[in-house]
Protein backbone atom coordinates (compact mmCIF):
# COMPACT_ATOMS: atom_id res chain seq x y z
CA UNK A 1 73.37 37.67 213.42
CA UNK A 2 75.55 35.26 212.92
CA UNK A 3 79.76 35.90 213.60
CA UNK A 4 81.40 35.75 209.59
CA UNK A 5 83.93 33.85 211.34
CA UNK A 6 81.66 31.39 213.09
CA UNK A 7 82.16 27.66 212.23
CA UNK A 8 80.86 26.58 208.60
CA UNK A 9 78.05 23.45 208.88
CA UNK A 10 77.35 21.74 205.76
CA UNK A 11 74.10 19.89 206.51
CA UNK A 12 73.29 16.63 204.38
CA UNK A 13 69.97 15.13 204.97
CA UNK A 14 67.22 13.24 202.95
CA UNK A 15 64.21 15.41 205.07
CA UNK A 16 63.85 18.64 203.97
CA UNK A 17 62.24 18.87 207.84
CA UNK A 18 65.31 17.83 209.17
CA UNK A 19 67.43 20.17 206.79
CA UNK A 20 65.41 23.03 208.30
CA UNK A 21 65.33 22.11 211.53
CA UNK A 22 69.20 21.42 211.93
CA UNK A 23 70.01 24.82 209.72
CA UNK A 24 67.77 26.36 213.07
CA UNK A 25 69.63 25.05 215.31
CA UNK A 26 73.21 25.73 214.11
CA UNK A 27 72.23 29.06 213.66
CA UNK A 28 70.90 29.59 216.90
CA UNK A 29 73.93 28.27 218.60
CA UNK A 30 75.91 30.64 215.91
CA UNK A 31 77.19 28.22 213.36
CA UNK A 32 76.85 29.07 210.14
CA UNK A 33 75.22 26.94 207.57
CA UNK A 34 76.77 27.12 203.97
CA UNK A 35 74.17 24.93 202.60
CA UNK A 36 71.90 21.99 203.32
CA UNK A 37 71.83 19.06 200.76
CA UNK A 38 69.36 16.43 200.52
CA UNK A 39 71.86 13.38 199.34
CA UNK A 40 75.24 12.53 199.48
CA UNK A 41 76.71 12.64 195.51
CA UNK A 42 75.04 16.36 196.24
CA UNK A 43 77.47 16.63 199.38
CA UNK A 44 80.78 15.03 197.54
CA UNK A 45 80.38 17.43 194.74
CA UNK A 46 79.97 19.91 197.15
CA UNK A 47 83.05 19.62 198.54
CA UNK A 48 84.58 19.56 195.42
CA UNK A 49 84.15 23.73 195.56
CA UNK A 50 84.02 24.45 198.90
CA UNK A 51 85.31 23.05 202.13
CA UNK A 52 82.75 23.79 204.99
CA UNK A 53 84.57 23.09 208.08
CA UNK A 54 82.18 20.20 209.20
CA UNK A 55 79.62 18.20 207.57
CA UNK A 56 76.70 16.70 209.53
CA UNK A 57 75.71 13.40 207.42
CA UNK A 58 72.49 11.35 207.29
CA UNK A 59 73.13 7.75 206.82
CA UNK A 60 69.83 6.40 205.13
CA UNK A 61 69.41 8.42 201.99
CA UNK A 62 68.26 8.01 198.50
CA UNK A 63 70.65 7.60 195.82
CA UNK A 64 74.41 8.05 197.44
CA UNK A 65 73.82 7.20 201.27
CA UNK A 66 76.24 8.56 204.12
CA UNK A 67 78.07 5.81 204.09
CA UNK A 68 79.64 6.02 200.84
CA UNK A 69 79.29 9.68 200.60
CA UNK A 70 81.89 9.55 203.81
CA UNK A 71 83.53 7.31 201.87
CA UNK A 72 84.60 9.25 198.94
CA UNK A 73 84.42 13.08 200.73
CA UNK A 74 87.34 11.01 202.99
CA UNK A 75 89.13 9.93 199.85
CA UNK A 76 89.07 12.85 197.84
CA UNK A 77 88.55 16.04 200.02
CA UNK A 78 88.87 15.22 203.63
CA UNK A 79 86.44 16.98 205.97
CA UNK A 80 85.47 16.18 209.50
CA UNK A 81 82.19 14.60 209.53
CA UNK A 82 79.77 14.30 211.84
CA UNK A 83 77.62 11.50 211.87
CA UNK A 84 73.67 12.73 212.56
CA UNK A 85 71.37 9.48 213.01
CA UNK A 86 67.55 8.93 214.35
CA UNK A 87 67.09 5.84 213.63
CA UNK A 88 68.03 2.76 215.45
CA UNK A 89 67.46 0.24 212.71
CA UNK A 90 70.39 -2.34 213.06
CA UNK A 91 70.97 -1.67 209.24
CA UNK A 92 71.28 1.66 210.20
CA UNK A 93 73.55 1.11 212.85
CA UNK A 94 76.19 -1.30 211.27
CA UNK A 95 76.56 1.62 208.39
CA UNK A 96 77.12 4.19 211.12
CA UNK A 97 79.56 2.50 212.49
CA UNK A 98 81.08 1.75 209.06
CA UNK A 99 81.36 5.10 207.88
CA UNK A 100 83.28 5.95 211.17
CA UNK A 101 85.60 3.39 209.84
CA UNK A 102 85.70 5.07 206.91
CA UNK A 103 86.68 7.90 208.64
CA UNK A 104 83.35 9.64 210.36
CA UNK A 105 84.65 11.30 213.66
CA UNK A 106 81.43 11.16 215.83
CA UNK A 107 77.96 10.28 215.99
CA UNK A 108 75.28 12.12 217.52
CA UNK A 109 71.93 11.82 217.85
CA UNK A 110 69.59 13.37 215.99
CA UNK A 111 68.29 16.33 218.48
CA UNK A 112 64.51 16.26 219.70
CA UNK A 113 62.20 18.82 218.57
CA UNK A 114 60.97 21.72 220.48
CA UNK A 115 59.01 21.02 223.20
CA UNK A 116 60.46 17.16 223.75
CA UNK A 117 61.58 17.34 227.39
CA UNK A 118 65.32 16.21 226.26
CA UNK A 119 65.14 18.84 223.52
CA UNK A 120 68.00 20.97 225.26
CA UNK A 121 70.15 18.85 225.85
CA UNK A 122 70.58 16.64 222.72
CA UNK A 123 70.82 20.38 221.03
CA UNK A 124 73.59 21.19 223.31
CA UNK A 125 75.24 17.49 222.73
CA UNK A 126 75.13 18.17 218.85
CA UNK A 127 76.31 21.78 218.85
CA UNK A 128 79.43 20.58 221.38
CA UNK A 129 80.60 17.61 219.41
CA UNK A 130 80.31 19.81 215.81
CA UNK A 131 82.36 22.83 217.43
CA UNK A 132 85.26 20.13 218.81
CA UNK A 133 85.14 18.30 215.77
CA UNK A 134 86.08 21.52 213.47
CA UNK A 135 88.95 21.48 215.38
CA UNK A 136 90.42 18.35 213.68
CA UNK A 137 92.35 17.90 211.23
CA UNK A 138 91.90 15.67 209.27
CA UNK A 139 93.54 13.69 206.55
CA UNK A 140 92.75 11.72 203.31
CA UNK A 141 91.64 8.27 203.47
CA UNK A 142 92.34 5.19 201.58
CA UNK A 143 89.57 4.38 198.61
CA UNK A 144 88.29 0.72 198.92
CA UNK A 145 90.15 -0.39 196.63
CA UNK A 146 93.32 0.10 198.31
CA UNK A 147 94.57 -0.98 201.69
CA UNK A 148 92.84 0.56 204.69
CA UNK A 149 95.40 0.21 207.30
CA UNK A 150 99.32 -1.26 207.09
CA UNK A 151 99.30 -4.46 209.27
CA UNK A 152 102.20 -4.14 211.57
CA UNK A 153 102.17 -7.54 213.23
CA UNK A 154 105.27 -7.40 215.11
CA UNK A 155 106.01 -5.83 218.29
CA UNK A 156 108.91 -2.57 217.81
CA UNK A 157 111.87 -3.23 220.76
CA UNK A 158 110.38 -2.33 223.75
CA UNK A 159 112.52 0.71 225.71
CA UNK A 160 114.97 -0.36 228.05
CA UNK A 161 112.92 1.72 231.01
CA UNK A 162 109.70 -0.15 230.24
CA UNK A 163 110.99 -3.76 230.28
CA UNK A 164 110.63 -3.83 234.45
CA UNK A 165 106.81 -3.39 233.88
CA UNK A 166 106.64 -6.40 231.42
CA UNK A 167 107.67 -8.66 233.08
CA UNK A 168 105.16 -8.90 235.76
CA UNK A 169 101.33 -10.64 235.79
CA UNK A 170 99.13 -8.67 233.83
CA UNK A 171 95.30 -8.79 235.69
CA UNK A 172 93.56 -6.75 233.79
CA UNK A 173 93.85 -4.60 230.95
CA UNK A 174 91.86 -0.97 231.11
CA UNK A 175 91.17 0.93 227.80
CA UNK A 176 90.18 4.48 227.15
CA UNK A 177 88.96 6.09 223.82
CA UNK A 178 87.22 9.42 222.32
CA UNK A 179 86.77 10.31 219.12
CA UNK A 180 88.00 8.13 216.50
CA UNK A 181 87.31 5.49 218.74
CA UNK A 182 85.00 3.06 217.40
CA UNK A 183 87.19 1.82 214.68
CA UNK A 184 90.59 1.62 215.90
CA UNK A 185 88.60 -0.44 219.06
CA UNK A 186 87.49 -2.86 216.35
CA UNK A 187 91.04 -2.87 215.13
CA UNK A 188 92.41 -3.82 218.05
CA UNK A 189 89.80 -6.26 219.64
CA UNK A 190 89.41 -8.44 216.12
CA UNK A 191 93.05 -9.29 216.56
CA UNK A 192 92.65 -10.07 220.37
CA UNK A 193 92.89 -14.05 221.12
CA UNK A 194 89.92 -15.72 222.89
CA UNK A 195 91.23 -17.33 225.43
CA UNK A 196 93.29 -14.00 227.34
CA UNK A 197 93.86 -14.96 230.82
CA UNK A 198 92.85 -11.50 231.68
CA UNK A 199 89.42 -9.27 231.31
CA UNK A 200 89.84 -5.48 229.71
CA UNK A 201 87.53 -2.48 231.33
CA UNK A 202 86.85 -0.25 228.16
CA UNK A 203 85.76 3.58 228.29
CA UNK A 204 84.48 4.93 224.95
CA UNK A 205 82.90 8.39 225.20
CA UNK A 206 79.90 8.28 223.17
CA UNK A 207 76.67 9.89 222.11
CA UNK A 208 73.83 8.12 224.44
CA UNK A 209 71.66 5.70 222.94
CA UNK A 210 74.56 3.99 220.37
CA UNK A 211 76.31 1.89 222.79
CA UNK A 212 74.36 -1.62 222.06
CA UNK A 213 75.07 -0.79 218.59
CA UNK A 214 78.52 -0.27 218.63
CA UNK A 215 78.60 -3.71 220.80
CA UNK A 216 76.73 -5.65 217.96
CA UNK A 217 78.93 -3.57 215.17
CA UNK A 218 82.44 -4.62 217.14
CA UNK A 219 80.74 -8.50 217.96
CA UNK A 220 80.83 -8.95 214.27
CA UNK A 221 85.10 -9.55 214.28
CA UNK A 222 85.86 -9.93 217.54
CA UNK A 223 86.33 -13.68 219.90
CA UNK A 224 85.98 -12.05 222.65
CA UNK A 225 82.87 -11.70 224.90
CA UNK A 226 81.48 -7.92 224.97
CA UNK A 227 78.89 -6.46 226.75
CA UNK A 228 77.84 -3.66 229.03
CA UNK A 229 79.22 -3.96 232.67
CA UNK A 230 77.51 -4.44 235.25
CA UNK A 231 77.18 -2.86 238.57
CA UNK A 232 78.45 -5.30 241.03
CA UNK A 233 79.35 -7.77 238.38
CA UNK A 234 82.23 -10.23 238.32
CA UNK A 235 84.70 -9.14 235.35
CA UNK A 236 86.09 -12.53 233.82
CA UNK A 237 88.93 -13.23 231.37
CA UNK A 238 88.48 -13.48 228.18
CA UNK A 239 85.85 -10.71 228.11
CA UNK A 240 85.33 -7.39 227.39
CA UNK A 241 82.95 -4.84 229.74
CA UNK A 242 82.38 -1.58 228.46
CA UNK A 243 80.86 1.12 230.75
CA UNK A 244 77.29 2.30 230.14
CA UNK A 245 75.87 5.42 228.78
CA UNK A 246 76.17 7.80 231.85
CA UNK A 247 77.83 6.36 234.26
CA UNK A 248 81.11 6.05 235.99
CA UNK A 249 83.37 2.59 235.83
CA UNK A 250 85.37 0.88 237.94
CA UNK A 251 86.97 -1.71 239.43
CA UNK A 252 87.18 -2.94 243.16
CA UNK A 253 89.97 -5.47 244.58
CA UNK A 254 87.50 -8.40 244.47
CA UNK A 255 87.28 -7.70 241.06
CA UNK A 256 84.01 -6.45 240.42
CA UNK A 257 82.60 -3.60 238.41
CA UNK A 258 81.08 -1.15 240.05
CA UNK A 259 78.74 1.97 238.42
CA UNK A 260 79.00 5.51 239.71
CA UNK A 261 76.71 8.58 238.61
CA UNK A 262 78.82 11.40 240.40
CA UNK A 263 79.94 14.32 238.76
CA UNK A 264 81.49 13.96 235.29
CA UNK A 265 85.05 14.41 234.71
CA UNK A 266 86.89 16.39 232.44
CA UNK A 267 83.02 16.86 231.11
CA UNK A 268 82.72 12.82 230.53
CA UNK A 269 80.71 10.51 232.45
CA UNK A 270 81.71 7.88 231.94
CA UNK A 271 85.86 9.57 232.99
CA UNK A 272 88.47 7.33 231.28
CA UNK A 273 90.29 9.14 234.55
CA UNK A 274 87.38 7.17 236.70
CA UNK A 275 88.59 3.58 235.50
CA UNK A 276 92.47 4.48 235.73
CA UNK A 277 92.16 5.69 238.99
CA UNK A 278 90.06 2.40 240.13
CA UNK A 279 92.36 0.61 238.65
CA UNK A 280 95.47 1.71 239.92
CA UNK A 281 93.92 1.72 243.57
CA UNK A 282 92.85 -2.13 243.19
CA UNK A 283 95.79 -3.69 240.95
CA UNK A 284 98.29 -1.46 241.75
CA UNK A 285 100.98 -2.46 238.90
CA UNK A 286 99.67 -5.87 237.35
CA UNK A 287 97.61 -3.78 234.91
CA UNK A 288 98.06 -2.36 231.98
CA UNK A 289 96.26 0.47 230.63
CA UNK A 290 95.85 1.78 227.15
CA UNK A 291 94.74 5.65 225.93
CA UNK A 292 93.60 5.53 222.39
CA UNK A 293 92.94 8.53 220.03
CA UNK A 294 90.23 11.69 221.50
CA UNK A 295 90.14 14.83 222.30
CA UNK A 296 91.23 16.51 225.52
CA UNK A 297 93.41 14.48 228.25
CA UNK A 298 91.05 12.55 230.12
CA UNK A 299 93.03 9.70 231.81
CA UNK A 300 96.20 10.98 230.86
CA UNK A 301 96.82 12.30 234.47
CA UNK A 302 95.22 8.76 235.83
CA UNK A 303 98.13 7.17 233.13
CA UNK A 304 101.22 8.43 235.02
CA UNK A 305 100.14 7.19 237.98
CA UNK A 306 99.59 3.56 237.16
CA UNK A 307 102.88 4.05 235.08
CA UNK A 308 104.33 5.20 238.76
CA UNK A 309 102.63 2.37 240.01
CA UNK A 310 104.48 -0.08 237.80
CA UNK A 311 101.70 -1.22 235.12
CA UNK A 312 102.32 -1.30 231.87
CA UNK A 313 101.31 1.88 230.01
CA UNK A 314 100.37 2.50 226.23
CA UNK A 315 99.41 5.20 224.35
CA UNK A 316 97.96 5.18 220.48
CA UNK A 317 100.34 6.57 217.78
CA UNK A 318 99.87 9.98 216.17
CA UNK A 319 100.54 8.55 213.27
CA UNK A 320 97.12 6.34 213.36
CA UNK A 321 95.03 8.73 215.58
CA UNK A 322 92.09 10.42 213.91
CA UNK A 323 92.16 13.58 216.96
CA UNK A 324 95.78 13.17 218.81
CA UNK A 325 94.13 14.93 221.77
CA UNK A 326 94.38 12.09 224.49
CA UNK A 327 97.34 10.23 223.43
CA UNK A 328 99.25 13.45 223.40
CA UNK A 329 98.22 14.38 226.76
CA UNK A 330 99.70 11.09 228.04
CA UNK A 331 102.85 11.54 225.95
CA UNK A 332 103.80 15.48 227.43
CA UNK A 333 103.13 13.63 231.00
CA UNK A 334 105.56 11.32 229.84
CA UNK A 335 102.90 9.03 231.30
CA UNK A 336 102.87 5.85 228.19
CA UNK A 337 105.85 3.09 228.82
CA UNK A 338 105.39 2.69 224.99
CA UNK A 339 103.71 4.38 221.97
CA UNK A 340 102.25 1.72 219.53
CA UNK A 341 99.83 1.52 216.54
CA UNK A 342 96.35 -0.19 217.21
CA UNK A 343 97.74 -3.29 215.79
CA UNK A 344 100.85 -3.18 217.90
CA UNK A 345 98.77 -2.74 220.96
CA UNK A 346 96.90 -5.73 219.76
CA UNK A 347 99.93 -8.14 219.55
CA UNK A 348 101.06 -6.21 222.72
CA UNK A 349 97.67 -7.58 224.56
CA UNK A 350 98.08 -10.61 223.69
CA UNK A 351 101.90 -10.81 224.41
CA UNK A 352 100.35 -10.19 227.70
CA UNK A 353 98.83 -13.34 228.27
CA UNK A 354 102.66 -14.63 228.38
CA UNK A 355 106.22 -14.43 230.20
CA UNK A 356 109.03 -13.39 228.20
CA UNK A 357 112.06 -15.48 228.88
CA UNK A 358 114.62 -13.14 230.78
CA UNK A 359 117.15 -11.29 228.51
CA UNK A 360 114.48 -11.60 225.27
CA UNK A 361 115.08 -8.65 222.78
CA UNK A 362 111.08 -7.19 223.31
């Protein structure tokens, strides 16, 4: 039976097979499903009446599609929403990733059915990420056809105990993200200028399996070069590696990537922790690292020491963080030299790349 207080699951999916099989295994895991719809103007009326504490949204549907169901549910009624895809049709993909712009908090794989060797564990993937995201809260989005996001082009003063740490040679800039992460990363990288003299690590936690498409998605506005590190692989400037599905990254002195499958950390693998740590041991304090919006405080530990260390240390604002889990952790460490919006960290970045003239109001 399941708990009247148990987390309410509203379920939006094209396949009535899916709709069953989903409503199974929420209740199973005792989550409670107030109702499963089969389209998304079904999902944003919905809403309308009753606020289900997460919704798990198809992308591909007939009539309204996830994408602009996400769309309007963010602009009208917020809920945290769960993005639930089995398909890895590029078109499916790019809309994914655009309806975590629009303010989607995860995606997850759809799980395999009963008897699939992985069926336990992309259950136990789904269940996690809907139980942590009905712990958000979340807040009402723009409609198209207002602005998304203020543009905050110039850097705020930077405080008088962080200007030491400017002013030395930045080598390599390491970036760590959870939820929410996808489309403040686009934020910032679009903005980033081609020709840094500097590479940037980047750890996104992520469902397995929608990493190349979250490459292709962020490829679309960014000059920089992205791709997938790899293990023993030179890191160059001008480009950005992000660490696999799986597996540990980091950074040795000879700067090279190298790939570790030991234990997770603060239950990620890849451990934004794992690259801080890396990085503090092989750059000591020309570095900078960056902690964007997620849940829990992984690298926010791994932050205070590279601040100790002298690098340059950033954390996202709460103001633009969709789950102020991470960045928070880093701030009650006291671990972030400065607390910036994504498009301050961009112009930050790239500020980077140069040497401020001594006695320059930063």
């Amino acid at each position: 039976m399941i708990n009247p207080e148990a987390i309410s699951v509203l379920v939006v999916d094209d396949s009535q097979v899916t709709r069953e099989f989903l409503t199974h295994v929420f209740s199973e895991a005792g989550i409670k499903v107030i109702r499963a719809l089969p389209d998304g103007q079904e999902a944003v009326e919905f809403v309308k009446r009753q606020r289900p504490d997460v919704i798990t949204m198809d992308i591909y549907m007939p009539g309204m599609n996830g994408l602009e169901a996400t769309r309007q549910i963010m602009g009208t009624n917020p809920v945290p929403i769960v993005i639930v895809s089995g398909n890895w049709d590029p078109g499916e993909v790019d809309m994914t990733f655009s309806a975590m712009k629009a303010g989607a908090l995860a995606v997850v794989r759809r799980p395999y059915g009963i008897g699939h060797p992985e069926h336990a564990a992309s259950v136990r993937e789904l269940v996690k990420t809907v139980r942590l995201m009905s712990e958000v809260k979340v807040v009402r989005r723009w409609s198209r056809s207002g602005p998304e996001f203020s543009w905050k082009p110039a850097l705020p003063p930077v405080p008088e105990r962080a200007r030491t740490h400017i002013g030395r040679e930045i080598k390599l800039v390491a970036v760590g993200a959870s939820a929410g992460g996808p489309p403040v990363l686009q934020r910032i990288l679009s903005g980033l200028n081609a020709d840094l003299p500097f590479p940037l690590l980047i750890v996104q936690h992520m469902a397995p399996g929608f990493l190349p498409g979250m490459l292709n998605w962020l490829g679309e506005t960014s000059r920089l070069r992205l791709g997938m590190a790899q293990d023993g692989g030179a890191i160059l400037p001008g480009n950005a590696y992000f660490a696999p599905d799986g597996l540990h990254m980091g950074v040795s002195g000879d700067d090279a990537v190298f790939l570790s499958s030991g234990e997770p950390e603060h239950g990620a693998r890849p451990s934004i922790s794992y690259l801080f740590r890396s990085v503090a041991r092989a750059f000591d304090g020309n570095a900078a690292a960056v902690l964007l919006t997620g849940m829990g405080n992984d690298g926010a530990a791994e932050m205070k020491s590279l601040k100790e260390r002298g690098a340059v240390t950033i954390a996202q604002d709460k103001e633009s963080s969709a789950v102020y889990g991470m960045p928070e952790a880093a701030a009650q460490l006291d671990a972030a030299t400065m607390v910036l919006s994504p498009e301050q960290i961009t112009a930050a970045i790239n500020r980077f790349a140069k040497k401020w003239p001594p006695g320059e109001n930063r």
